[in-house]
N, C-alpha and C. Protein backbone atom coordinates (compact mmCIF):
# COMPACT_ATOMS: atom_id res chain seq x y z
N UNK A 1 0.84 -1.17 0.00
CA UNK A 1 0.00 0.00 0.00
C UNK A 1 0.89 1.24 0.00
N UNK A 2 0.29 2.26 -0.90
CA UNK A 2 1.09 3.86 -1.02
C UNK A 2 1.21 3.92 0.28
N UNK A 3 2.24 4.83 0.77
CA UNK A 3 1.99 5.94 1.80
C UNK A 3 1.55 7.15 1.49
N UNK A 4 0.59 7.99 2.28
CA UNK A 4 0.02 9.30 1.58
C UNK A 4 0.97 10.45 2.05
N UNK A 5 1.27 11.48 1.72
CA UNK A 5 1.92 12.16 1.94
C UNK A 5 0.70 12.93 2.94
N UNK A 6 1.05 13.66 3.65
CA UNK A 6 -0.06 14.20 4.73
C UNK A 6 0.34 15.65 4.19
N UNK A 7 -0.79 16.41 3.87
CA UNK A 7 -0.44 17.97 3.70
C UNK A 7 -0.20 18.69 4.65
N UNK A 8 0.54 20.03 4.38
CA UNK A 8 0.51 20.65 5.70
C UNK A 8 -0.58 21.30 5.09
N UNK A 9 -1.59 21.79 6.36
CA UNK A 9 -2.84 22.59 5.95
C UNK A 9 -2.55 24.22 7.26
N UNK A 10 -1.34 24.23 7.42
CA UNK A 10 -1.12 25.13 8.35
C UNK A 10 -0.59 26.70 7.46
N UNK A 11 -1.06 27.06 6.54
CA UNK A 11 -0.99 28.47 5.35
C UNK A 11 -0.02 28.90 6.07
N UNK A 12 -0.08 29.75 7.12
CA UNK A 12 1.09 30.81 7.31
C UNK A 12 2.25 29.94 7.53
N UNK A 13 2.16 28.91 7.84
CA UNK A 13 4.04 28.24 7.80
C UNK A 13 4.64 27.80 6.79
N UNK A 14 3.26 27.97 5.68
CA UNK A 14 3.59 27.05 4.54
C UNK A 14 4.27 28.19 3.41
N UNK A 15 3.74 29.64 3.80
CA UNK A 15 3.72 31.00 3.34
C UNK A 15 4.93 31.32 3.45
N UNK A 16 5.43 31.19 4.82
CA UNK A 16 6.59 31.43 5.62
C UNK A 16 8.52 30.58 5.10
N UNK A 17 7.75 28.63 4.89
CA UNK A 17 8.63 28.33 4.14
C UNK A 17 8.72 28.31 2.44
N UNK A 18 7.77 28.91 2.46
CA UNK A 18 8.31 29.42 0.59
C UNK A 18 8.90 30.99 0.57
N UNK A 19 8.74 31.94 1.67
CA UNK A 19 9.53 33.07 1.28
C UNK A 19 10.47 33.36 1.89
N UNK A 20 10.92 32.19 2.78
CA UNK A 20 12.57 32.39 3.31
C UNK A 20 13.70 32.11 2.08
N UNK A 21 13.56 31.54 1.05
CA UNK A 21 14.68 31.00 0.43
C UNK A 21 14.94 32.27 -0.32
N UNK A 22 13.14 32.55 -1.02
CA UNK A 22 13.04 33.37 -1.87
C UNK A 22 13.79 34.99 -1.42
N UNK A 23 13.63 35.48 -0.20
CA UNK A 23 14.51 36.60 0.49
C UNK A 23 16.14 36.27 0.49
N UNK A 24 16.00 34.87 0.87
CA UNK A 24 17.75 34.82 0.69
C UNK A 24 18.48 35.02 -0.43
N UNK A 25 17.43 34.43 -1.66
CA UNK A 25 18.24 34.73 -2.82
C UNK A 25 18.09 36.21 -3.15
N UNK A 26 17.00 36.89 -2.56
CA UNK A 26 17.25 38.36 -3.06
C UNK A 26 18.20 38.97 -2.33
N UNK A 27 18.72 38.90 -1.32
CA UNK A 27 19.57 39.32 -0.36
C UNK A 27 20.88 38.95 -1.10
N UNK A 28 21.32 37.55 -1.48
CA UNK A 28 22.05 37.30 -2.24
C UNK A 28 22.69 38.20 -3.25
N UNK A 29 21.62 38.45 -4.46
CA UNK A 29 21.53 39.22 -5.62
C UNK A 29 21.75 40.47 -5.39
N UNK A 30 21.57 41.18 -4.19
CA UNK A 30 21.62 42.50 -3.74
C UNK A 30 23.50 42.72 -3.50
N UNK A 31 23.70 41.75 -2.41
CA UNK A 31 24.72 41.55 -2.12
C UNK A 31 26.33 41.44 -3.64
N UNK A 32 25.83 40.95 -4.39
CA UNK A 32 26.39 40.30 -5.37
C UNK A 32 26.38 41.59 -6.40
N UNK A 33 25.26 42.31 -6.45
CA UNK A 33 25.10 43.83 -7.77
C UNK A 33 26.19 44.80 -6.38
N UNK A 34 26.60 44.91 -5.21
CA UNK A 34 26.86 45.71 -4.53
C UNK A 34 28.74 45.41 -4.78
N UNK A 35 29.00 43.97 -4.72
CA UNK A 35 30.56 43.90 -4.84
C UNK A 35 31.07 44.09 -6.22
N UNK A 36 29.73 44.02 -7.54
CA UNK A 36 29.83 44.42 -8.76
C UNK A 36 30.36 45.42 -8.65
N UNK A 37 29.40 46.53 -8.36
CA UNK A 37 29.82 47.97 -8.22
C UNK A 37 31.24 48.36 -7.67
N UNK A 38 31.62 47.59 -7.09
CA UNK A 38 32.96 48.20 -5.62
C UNK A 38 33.83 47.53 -6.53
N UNK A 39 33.95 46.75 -7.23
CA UNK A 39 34.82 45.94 -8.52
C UNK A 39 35.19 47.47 -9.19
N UNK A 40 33.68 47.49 -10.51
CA UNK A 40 33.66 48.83 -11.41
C UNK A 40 34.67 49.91 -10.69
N UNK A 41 34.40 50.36 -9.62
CA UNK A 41 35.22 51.75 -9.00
C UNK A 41 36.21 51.71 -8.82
N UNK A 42 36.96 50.16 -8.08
CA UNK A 42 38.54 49.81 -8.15
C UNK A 42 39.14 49.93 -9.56
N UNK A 43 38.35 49.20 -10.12
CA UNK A 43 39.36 48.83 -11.89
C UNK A 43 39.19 49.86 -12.84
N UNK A 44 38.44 50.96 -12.58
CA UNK A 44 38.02 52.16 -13.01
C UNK A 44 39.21 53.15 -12.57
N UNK A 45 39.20 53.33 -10.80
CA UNK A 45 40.39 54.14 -10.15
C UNK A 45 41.66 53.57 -11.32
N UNK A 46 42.31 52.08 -10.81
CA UNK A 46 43.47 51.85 -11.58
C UNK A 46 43.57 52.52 -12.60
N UNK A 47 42.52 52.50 -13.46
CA UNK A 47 43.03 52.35 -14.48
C UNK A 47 42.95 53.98 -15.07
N UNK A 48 42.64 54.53 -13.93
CA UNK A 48 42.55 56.56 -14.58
C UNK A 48 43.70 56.48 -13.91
N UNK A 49 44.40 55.67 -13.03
CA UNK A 49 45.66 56.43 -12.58
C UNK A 49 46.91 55.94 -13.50
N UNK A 50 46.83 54.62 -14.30
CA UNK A 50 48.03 54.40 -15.21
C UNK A 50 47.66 55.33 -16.66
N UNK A 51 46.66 56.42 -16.94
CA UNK A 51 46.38 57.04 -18.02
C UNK A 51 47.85 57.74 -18.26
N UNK A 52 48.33 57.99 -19.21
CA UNK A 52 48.95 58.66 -20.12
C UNK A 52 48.59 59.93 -20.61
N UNK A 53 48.66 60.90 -19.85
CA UNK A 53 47.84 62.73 -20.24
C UNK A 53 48.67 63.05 -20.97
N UNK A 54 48.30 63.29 -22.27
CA UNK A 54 49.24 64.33 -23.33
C UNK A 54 49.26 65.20 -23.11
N UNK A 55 50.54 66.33 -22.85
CA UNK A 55 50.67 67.99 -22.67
C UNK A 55 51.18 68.40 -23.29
N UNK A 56 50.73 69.20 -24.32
CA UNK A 56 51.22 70.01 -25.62
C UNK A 56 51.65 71.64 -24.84
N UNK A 57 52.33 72.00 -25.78
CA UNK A 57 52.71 73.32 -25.20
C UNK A 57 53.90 73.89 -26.51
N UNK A 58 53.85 75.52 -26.91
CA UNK A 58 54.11 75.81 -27.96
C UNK A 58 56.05 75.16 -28.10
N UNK A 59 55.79 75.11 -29.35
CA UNK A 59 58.09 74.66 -29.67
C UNK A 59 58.30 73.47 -29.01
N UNK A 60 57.18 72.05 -28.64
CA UNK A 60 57.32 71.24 -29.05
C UNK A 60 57.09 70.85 -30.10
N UNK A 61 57.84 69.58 -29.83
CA UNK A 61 58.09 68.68 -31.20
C UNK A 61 56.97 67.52 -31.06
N UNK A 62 56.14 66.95 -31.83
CA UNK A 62 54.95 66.53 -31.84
C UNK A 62 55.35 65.06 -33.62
N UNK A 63 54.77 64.08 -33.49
CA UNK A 63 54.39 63.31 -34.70
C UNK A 63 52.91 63.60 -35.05
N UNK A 64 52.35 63.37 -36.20
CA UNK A 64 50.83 63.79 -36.82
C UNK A 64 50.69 62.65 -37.38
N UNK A 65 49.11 61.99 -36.88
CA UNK A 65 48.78 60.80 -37.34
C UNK A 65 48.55 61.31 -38.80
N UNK A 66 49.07 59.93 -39.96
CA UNK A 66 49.00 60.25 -41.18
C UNK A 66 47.73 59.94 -41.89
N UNK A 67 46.89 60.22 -42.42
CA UNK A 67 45.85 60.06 -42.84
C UNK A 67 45.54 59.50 -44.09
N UNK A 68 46.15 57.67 -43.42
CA UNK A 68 46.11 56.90 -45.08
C UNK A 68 44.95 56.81 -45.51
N UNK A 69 43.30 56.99 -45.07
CA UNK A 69 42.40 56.60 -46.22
C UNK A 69 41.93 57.65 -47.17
N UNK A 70 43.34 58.49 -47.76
CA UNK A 70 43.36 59.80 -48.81
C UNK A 70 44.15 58.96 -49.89
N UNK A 71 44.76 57.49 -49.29
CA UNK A 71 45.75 57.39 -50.54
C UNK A 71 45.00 55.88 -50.98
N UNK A 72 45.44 55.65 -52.60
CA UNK A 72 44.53 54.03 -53.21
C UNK A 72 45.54 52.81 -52.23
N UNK A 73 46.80 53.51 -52.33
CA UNK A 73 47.44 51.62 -51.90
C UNK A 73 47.86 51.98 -50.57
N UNK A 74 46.99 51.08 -49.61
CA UNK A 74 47.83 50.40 -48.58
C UNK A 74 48.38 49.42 -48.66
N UNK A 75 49.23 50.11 -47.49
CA UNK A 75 50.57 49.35 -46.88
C UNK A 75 50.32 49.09 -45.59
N UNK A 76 50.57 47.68 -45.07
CA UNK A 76 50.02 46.75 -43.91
C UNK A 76 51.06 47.14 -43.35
N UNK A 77 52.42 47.38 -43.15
CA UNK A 77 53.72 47.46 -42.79
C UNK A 77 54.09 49.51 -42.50
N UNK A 78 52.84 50.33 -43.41
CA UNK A 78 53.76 51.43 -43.23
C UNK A 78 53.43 52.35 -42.22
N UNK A 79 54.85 53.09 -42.01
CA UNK A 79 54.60 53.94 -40.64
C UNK A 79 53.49 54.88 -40.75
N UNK A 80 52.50 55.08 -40.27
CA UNK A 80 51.72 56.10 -40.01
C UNK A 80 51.66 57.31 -39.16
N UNK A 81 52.97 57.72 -38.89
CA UNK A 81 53.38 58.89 -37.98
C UNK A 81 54.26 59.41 -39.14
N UNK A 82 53.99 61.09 -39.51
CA UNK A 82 54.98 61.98 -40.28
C UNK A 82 55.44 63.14 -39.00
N UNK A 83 56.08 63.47 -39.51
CA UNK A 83 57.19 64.72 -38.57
C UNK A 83 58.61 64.48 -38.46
N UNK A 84 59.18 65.13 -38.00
CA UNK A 84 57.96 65.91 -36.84
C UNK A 84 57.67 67.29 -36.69
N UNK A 85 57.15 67.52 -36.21
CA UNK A 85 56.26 69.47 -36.47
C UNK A 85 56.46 69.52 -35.31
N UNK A 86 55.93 71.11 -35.17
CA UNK A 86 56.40 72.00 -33.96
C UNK A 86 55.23 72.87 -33.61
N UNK A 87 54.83 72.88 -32.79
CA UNK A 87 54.00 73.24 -31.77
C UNK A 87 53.66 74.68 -31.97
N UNK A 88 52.68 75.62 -32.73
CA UNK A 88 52.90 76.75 -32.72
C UNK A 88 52.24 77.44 -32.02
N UNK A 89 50.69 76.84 -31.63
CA UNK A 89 49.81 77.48 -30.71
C UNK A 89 48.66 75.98 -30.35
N UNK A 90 48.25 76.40 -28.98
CA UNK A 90 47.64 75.50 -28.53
C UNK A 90 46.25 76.09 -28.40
N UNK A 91 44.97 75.62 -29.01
CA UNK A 91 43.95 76.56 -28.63
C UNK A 91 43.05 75.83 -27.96
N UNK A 92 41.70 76.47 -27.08
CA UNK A 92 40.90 75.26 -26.35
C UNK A 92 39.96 74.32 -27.05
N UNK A 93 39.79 73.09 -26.47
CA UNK A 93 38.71 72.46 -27.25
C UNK A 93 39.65 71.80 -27.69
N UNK A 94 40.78 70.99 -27.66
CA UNK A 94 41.58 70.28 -28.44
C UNK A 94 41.63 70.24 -29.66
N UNK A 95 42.21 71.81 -30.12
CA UNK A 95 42.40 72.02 -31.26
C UNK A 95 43.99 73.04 -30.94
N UNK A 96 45.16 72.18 -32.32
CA UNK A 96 46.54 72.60 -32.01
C UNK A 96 46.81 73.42 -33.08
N UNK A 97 47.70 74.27 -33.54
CA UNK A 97 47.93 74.82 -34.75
C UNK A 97 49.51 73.96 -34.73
N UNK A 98 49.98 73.57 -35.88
CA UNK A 98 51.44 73.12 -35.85
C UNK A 98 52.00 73.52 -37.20
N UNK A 99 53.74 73.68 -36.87
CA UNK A 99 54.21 74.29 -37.98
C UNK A 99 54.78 73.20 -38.55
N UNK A 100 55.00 72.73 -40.05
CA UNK A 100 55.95 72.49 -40.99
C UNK A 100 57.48 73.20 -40.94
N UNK A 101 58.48 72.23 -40.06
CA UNK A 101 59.39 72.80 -39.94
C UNK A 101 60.36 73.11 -41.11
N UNK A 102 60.18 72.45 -41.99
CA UNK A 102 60.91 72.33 -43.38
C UNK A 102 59.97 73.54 -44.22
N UNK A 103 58.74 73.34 -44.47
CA UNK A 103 58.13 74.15 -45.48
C UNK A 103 57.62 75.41 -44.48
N UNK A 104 57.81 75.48 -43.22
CA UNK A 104 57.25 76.66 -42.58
C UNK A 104 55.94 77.29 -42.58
N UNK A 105 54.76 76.29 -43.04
CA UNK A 105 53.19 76.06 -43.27
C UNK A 105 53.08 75.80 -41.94
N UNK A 106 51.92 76.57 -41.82
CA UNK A 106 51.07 76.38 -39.97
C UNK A 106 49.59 75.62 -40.74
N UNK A 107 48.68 74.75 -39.76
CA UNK A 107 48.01 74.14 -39.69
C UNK A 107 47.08 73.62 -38.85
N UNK A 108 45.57 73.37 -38.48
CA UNK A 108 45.17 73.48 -37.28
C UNK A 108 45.03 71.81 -37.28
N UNK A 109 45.36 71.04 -36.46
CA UNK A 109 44.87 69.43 -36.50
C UNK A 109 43.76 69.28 -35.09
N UNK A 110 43.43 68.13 -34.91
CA UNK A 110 43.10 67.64 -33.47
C UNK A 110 44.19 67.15 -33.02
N UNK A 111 44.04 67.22 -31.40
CA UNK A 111 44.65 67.10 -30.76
C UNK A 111 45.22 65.55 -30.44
N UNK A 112 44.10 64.69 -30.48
CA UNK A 112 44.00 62.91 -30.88
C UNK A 112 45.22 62.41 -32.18
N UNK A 113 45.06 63.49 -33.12
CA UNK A 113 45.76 63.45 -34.01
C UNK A 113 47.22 63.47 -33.42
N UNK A 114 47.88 63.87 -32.39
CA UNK A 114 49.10 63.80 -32.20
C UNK A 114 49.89 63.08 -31.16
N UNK A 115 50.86 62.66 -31.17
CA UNK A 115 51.90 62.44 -29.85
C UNK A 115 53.23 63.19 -29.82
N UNK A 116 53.75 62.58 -28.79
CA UNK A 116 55.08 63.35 -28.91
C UNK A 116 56.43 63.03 -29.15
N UNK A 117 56.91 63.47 -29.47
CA UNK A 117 58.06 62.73 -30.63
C UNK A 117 59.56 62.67 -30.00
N UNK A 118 59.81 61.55 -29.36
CA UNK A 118 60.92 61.30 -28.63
C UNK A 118 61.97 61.07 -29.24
N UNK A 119 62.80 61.73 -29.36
CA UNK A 119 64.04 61.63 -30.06
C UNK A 119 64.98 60.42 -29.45
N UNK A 120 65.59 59.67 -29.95
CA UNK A 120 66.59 59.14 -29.99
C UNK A 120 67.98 59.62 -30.25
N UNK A 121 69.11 59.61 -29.46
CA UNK A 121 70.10 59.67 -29.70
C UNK A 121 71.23 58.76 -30.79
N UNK A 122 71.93 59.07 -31.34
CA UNK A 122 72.72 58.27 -32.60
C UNK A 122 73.42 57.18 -31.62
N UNK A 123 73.82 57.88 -30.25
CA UNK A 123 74.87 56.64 -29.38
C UNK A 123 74.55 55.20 -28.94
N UNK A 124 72.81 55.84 -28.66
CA UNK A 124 71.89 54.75 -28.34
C UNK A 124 71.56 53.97 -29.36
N UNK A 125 71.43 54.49 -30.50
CA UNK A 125 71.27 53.38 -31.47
C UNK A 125 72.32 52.52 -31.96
N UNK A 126 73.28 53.02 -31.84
CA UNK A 126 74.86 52.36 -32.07
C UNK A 126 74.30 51.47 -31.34
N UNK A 127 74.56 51.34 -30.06
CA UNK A 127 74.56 50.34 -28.64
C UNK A 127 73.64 49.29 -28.94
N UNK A 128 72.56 49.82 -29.70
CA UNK A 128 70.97 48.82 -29.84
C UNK A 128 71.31 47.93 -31.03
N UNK A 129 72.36 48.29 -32.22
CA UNK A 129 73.02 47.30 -33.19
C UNK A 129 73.94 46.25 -32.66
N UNK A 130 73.81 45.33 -33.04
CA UNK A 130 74.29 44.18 -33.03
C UNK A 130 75.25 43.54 -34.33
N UNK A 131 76.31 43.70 -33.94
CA UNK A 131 77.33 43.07 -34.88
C UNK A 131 78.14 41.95 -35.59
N UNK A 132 77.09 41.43 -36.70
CA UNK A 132 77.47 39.59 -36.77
C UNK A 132 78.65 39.72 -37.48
N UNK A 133 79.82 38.78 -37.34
CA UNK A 133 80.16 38.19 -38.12
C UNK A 133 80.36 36.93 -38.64
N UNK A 134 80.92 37.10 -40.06
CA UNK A 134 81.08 35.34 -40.66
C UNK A 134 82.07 34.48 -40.16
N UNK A 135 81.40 33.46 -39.67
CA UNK A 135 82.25 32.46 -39.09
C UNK A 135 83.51 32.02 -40.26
């Protein structure tokens, strides 16, 4: 013979054990969107503090992104930095004027458009060659 399962006919306990789990998991979920957030703000902080701020300022020396989709053939390999130019005025709104040091032409670019152009020394590059010879 079955055994019958006996109901509980007691509502409020029965009320009671269906909305304990249901609170825990919202407590859960609450808990869980809260260490989300505290994540976002850490890896957010880091990562505004390793930023890289460009500071332009006039009679630097600057590279200008080159603007290959004016020309038919690309090149997968070619440098896309020309200069370097020189800094002639800085205006607000990230907008630079720069001179053509060779042709002496001023020009207004964006500011996105540029970096700054670190020179290398000839000694250092000596040092950075490597000298084979034939066995």
């Amino acid at each position: 013979m079955r055994a019958i399962k006996t109901m509980n006919l007691d509502w409020e306990a029965t009320g009671e054990e269906r909305k304990s789990p249901l609170s825990e998991l919202e407590e859960s979920r609450a808990k869980a969107f809260e260490n989300l957030r505290m994540h976002k703000e850490r890896s957010k902080l880091f990562h505004d503090r390793n930023i890289y701020r460009k500071k332009f300022f006039p009679g630097k020396k600057v590279l200008l992104f080159y603007d290959f989709r004016l020309h038919l053939f690309l090149r997968k390999l070619r440098l896309h930095w020309t200069g370097p130019f020189i800094i002639f005025h800085v205006f607000p709104y990230d907008a630079i004027e720069i001179q053509n040091p060779t042709g002496g032409t001023h020009f207004k670019v964006n500011r996105k458009r540029l970096k700054p152009f670190l020179k290398l020394l000839i000694e250092e590059r000596e040092a950075e060659c490597l000298i084979l010879y034939e066995p």
